[in-house]
C-alpha atoms as a PDB file:
ATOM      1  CA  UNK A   1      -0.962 -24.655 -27.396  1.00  0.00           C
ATOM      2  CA  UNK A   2       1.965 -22.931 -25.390  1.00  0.00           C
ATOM      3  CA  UNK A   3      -1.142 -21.585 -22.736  1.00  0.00           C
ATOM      4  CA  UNK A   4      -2.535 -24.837 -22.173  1.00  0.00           C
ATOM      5  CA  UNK A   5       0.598 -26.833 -22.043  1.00  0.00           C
ATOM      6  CA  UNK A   6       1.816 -24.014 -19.353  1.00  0.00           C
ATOM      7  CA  UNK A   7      -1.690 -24.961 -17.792  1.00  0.00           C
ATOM      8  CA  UNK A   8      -0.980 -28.505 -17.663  1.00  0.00           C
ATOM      9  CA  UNK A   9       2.400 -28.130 -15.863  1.00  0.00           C
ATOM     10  CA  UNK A  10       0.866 -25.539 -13.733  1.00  0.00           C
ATOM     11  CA  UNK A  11      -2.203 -28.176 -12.326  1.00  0.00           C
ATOM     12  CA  UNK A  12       0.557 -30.959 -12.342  1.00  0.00           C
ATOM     13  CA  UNK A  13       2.777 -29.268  -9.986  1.00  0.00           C
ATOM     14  CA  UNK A  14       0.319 -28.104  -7.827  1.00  0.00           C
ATOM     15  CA  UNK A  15      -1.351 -30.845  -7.536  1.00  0.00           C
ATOM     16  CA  UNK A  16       1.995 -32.954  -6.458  1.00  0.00           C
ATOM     17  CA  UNK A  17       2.811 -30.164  -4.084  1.00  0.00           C
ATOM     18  CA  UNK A  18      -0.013 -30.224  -2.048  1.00  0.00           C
ATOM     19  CA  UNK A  19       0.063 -33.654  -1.694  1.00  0.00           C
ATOM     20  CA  UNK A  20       3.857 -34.040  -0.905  1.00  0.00           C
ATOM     21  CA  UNK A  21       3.255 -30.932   1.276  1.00  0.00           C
ATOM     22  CA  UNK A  22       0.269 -30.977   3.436  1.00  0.00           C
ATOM     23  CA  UNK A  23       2.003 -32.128   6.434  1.00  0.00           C
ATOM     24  CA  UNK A  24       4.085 -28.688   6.260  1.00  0.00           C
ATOM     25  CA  UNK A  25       0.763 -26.764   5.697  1.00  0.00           C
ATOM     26  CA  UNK A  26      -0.710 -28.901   8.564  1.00  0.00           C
ATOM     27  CA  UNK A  27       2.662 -28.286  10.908  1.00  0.00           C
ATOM     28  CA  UNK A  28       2.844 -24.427   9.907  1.00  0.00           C
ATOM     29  CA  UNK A  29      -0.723 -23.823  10.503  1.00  0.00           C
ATOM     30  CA  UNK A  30      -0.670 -24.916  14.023  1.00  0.00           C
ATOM     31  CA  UNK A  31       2.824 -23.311  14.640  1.00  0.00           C
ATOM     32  CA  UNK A  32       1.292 -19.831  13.946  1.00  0.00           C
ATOM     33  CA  UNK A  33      -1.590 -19.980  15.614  1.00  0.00           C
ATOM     34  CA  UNK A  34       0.386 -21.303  18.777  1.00  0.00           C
ATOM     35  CA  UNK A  35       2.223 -18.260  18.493  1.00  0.00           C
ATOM     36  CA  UNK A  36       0.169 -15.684  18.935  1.00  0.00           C
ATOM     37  CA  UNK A  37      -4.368 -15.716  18.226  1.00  0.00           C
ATOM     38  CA  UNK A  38      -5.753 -14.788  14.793  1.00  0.00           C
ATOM     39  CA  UNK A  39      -6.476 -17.560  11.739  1.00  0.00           C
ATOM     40  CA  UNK A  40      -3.184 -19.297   9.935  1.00  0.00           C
ATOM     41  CA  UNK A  41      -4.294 -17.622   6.344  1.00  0.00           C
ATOM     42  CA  UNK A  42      -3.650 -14.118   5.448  1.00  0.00           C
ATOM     43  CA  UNK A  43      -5.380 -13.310   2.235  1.00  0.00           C
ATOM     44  CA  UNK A  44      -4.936 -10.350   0.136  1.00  0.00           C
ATOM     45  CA  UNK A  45      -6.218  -8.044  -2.647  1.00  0.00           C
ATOM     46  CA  UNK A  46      -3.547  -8.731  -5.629  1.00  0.00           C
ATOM     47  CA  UNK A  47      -3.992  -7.498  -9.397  1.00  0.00           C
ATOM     48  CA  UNK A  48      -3.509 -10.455 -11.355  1.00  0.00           C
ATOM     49  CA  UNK A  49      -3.571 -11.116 -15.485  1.00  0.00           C
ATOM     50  CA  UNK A  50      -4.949  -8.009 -17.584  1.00  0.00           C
ATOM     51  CA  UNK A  51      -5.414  -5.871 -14.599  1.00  0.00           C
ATOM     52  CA  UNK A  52      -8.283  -8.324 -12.786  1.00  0.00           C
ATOM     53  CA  UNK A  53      -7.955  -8.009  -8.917  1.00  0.00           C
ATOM     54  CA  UNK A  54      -7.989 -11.242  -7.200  1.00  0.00           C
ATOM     55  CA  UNK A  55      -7.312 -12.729  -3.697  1.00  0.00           C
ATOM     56  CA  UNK A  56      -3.837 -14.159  -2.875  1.00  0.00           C
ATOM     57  CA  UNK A  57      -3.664 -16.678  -0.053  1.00  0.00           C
ATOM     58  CA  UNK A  58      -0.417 -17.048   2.051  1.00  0.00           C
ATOM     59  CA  UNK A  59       0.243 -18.197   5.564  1.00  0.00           C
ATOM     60  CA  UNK A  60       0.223 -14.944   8.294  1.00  0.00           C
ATOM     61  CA  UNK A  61       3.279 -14.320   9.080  1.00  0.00           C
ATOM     62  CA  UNK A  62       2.633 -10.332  10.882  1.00  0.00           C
ATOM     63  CA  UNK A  63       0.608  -9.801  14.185  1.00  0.00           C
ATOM     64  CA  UNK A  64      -3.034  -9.484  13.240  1.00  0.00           C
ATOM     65  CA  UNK A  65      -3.249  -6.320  12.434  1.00  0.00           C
ATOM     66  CA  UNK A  66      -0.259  -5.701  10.634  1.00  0.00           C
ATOM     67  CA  UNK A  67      -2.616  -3.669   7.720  1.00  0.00           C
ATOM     68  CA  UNK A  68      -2.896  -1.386   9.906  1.00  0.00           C
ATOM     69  CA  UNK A  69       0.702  -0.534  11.290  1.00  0.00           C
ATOM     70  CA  UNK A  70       1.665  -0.529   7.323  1.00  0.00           C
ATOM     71  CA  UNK A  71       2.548   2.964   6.944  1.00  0.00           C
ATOM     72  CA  UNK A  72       4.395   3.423  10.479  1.00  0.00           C
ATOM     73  CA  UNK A  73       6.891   0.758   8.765  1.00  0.00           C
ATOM     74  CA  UNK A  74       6.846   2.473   5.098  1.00  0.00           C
ATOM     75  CA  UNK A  75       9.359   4.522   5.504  1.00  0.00           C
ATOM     76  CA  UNK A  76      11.726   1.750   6.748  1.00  0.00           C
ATOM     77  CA  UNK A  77      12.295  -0.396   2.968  1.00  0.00           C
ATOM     78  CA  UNK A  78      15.155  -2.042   2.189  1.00  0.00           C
ATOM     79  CA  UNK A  79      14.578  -1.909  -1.912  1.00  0.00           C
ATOM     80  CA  UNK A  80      14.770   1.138  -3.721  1.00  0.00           C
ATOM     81  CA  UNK A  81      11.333   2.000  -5.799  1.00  0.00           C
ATOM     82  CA  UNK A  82       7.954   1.221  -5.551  1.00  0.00           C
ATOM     83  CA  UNK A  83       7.676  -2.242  -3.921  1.00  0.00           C
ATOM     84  CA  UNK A  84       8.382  -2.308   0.228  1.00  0.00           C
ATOM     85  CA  UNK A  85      10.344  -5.025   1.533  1.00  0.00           C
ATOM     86  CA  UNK A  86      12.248  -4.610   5.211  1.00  0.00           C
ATOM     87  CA  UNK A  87      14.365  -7.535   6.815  1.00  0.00           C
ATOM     88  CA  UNK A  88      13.581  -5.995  10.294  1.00  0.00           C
ATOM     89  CA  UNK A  89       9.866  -5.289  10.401  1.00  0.00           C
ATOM     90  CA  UNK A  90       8.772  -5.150  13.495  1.00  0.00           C
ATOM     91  CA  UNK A  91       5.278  -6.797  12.910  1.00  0.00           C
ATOM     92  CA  UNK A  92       6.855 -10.447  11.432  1.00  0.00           C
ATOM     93  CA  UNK A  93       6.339 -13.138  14.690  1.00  0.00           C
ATOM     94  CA  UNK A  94       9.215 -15.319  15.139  1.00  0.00           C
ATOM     95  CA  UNK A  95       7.291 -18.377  13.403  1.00  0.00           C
ATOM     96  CA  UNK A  96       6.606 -15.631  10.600  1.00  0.00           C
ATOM     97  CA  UNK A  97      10.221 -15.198  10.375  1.00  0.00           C
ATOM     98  CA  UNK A  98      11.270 -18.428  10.292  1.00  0.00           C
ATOM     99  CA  UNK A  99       8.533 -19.554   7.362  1.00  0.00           C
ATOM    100  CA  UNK A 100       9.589 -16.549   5.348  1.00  0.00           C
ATOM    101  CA  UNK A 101      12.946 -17.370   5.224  1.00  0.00           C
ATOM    102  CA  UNK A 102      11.953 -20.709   4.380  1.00  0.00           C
ATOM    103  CA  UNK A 103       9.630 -19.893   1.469  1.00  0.00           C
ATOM    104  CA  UNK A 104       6.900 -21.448   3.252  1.00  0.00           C
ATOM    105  CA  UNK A 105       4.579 -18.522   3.676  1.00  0.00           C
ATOM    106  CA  UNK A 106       4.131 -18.560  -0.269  1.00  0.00           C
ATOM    107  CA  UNK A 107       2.754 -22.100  -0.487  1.00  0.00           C
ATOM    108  CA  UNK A 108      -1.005 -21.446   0.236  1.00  0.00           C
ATOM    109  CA  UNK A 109      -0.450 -20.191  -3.538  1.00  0.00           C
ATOM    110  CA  UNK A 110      -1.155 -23.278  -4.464  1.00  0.00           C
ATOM    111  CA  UNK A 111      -4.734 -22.759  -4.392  1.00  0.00           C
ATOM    112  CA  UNK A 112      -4.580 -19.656  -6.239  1.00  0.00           C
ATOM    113  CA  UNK A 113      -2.566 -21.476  -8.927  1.00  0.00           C
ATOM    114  CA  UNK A 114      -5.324 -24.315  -9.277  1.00  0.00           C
ATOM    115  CA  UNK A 115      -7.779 -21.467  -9.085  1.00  0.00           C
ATOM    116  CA  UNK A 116      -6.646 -20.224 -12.265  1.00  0.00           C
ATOM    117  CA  UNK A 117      -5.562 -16.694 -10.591  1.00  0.00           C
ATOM    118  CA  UNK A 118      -1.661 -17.852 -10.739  1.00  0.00           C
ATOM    119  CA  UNK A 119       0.812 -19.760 -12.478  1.00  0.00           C
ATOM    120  CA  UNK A 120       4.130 -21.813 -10.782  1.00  0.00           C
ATOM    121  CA  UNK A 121       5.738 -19.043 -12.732  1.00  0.00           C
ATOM    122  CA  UNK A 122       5.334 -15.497 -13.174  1.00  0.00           C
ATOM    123  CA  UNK A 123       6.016 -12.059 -12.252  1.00  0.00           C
ATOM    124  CA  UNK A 124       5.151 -11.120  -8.395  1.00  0.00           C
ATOM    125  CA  UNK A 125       1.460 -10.225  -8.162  1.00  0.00           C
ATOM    126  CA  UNK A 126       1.601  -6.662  -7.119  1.00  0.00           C
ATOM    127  CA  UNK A 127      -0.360  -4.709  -4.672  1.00  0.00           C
ATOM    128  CA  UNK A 128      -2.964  -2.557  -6.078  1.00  0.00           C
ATOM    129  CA  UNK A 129      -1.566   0.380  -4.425  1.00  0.00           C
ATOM    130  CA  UNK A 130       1.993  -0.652  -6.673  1.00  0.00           C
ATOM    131  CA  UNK A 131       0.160  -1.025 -10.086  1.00  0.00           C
ATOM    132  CA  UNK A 132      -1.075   2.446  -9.469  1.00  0.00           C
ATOM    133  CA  UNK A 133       2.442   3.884  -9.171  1.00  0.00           C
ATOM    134  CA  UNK A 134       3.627   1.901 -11.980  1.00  0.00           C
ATOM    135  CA  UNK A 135       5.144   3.238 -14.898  1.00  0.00           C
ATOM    136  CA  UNK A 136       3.716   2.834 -18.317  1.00  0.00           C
ATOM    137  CA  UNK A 137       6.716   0.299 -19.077  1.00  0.00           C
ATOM    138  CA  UNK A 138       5.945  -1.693 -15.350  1.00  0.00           C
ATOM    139  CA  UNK A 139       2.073  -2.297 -16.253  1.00  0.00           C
ATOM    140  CA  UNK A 140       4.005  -4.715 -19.510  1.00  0.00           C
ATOM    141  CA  UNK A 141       3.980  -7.474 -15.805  1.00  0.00           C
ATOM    142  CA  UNK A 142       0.300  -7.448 -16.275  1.00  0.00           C
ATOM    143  CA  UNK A 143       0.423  -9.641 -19.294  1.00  0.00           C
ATOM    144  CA  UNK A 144       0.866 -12.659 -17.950  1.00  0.00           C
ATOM    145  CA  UNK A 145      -0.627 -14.852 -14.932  1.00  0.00           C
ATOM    146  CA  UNK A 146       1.470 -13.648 -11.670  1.00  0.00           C
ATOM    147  CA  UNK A 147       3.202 -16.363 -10.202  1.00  0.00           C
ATOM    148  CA  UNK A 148       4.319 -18.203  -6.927  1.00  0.00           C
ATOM    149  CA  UNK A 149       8.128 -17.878  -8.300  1.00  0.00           C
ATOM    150  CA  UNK A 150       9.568 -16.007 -11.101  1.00  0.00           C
ATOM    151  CA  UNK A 151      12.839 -14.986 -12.786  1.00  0.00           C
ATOM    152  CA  UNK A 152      13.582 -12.286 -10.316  1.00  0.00           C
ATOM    153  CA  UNK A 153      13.327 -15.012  -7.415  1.00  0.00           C
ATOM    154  CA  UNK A 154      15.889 -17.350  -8.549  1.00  0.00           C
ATOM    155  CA  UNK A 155      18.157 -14.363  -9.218  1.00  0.00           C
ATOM    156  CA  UNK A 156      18.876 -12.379  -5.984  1.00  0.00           C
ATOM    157  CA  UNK A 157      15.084 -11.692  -4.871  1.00  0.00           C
ATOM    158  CA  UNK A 158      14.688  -9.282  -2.279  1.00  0.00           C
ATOM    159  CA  UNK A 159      18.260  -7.801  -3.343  1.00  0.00           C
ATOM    160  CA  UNK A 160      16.604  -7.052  -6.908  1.00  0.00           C
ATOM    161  CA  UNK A 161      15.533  -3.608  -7.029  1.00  0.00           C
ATOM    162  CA  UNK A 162      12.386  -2.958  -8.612  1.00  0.00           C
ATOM    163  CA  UNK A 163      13.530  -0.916 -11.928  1.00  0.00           C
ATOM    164  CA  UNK A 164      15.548  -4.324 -12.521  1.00  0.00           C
ATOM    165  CA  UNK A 165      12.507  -6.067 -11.390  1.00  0.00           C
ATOM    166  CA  UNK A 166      10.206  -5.138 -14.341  1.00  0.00           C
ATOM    167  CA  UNK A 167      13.168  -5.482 -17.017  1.00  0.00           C
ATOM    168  CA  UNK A 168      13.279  -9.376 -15.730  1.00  0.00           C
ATOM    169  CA  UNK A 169       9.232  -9.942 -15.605  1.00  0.00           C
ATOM    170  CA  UNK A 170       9.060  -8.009 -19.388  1.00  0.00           C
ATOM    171  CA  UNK A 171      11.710 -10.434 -21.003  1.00  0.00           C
ATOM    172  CA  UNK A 172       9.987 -13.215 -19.062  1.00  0.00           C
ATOM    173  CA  UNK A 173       6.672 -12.529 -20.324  1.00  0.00           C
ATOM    174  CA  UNK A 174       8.328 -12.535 -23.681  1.00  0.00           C
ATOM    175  CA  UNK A 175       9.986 -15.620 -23.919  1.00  0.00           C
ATOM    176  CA  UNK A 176       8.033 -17.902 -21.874  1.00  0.00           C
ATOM    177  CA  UNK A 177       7.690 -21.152 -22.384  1.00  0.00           C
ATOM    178  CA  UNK A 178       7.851 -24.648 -20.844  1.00  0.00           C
ATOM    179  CA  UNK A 179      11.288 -24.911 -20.458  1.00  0.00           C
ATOM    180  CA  UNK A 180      11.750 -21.571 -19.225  1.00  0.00           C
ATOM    181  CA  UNK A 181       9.511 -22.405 -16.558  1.00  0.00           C
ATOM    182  CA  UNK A 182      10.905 -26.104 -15.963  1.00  0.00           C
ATOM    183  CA  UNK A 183      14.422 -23.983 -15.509  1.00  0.00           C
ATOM    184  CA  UNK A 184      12.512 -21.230 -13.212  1.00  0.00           C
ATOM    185  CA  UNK A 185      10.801 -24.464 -11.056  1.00  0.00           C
ATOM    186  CA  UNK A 186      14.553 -25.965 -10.974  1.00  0.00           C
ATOM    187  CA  UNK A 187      16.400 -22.913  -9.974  1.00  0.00           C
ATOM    188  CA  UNK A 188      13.828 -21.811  -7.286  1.00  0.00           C
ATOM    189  CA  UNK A 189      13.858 -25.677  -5.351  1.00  0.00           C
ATOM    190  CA  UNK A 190      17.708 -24.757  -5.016  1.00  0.00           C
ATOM    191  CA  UNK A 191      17.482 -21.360  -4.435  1.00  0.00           C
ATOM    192  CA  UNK A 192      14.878 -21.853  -1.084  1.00  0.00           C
ATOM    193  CA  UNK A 193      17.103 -24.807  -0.234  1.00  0.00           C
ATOM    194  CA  UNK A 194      19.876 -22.683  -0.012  1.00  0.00           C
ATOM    195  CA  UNK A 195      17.844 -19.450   1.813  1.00  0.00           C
ATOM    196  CA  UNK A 196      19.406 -17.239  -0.853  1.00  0.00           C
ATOM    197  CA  UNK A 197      18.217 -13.387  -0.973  1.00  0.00           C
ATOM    198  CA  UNK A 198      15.524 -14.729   1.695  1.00  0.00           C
ATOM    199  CA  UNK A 199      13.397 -12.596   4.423  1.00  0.00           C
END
């Protein structure tokens, strides 16, 4: 009952989002591809629930081939562990850094969500390359539906390193529930009004 209730909230949300939304999605597409050539969409291999790979939509916000000038930036992470993050990479565009900051790259998520690949809340869908380096205790994240926010989000989120990271997702996954998530959902509106932890 607790799945499809989540499921419910999940479609509800999404639903209302996109509508409410779509002239941001409209606004943002044209913004990046004003900026520099290449499609508005960057999607991306993610491992989802149980370990199933699926493809994550958000808006681009690197040069076009930003895959491939990954590891000339590796070395240049901001959090400690397995998952890269850098406030000064050099292949975020200026309309890239200004929708990150915003939270507006992760919105395409949407889909995903109504896919069935995502929930509103969850832990961050890794990177296959991550879930490979996990830990035995990490791959615990895998048991539930990644999602577009999460507890780690509304509490510091790119200043959370990733050892802290898991211990959030692995209570989370524990002690979800709808009001858990209706808290999460809260939290998160004020946290991207607010920019905090950001980039």
């Amino acid at each position: 009952a607790a799945s499809v209730a989540s499921r419910i909230l999940d479609v509800t949300v999404s639903l209302c989002a996109l509508a409410l939304l779509s002239p941001i999605f409209a606004l943002t597409a044209l913004a990046i591809k004003a900026e520099c050539k290449g499609p508005a969409l960057f999607t991306q291999t993610r491992i989802g629930k149980n370990g199933r790979p699926f493809t994550m939509i958000k808006f681009r916000s690197m040069v076009t081939d930003a895959e491939a000038l990954r590891d000339n930036v590796l070395a240049h992470s901001d959090r400690e562990g397995i998952c890269f993050k850098s406030k000064t990479d050099p292949r975020i565009t200026r309309v890239g850094r200004f929708i990150r900051r915003a939270s507006i790259d992760e919105l395409p998520q949407i889909l995903n969500v109504l896919r069935g690949q995502m929930a509103i809340v969850g832990p961050r869908p890794a990177l296959p390359s991550e879930v490979d380096a996990y830990p035995r205790r990490a791959l615990g994240r895998l048991a539930v539906k990644p999602g577009i926010t999460g507890v780690w989000q509304v509490s510091g989120r790119a200043d959370v390193g990733f050892d802290q990271m898991v211990e959030m997702d692995l209570a989370y996954a524990s002690s979800r529930g709808i009001l858990l998530d209706l808290r999460i959902i809260f939290r998160t509106f004020r946290a991207v009004m607010t920019g905090h932890g950001a980039h």
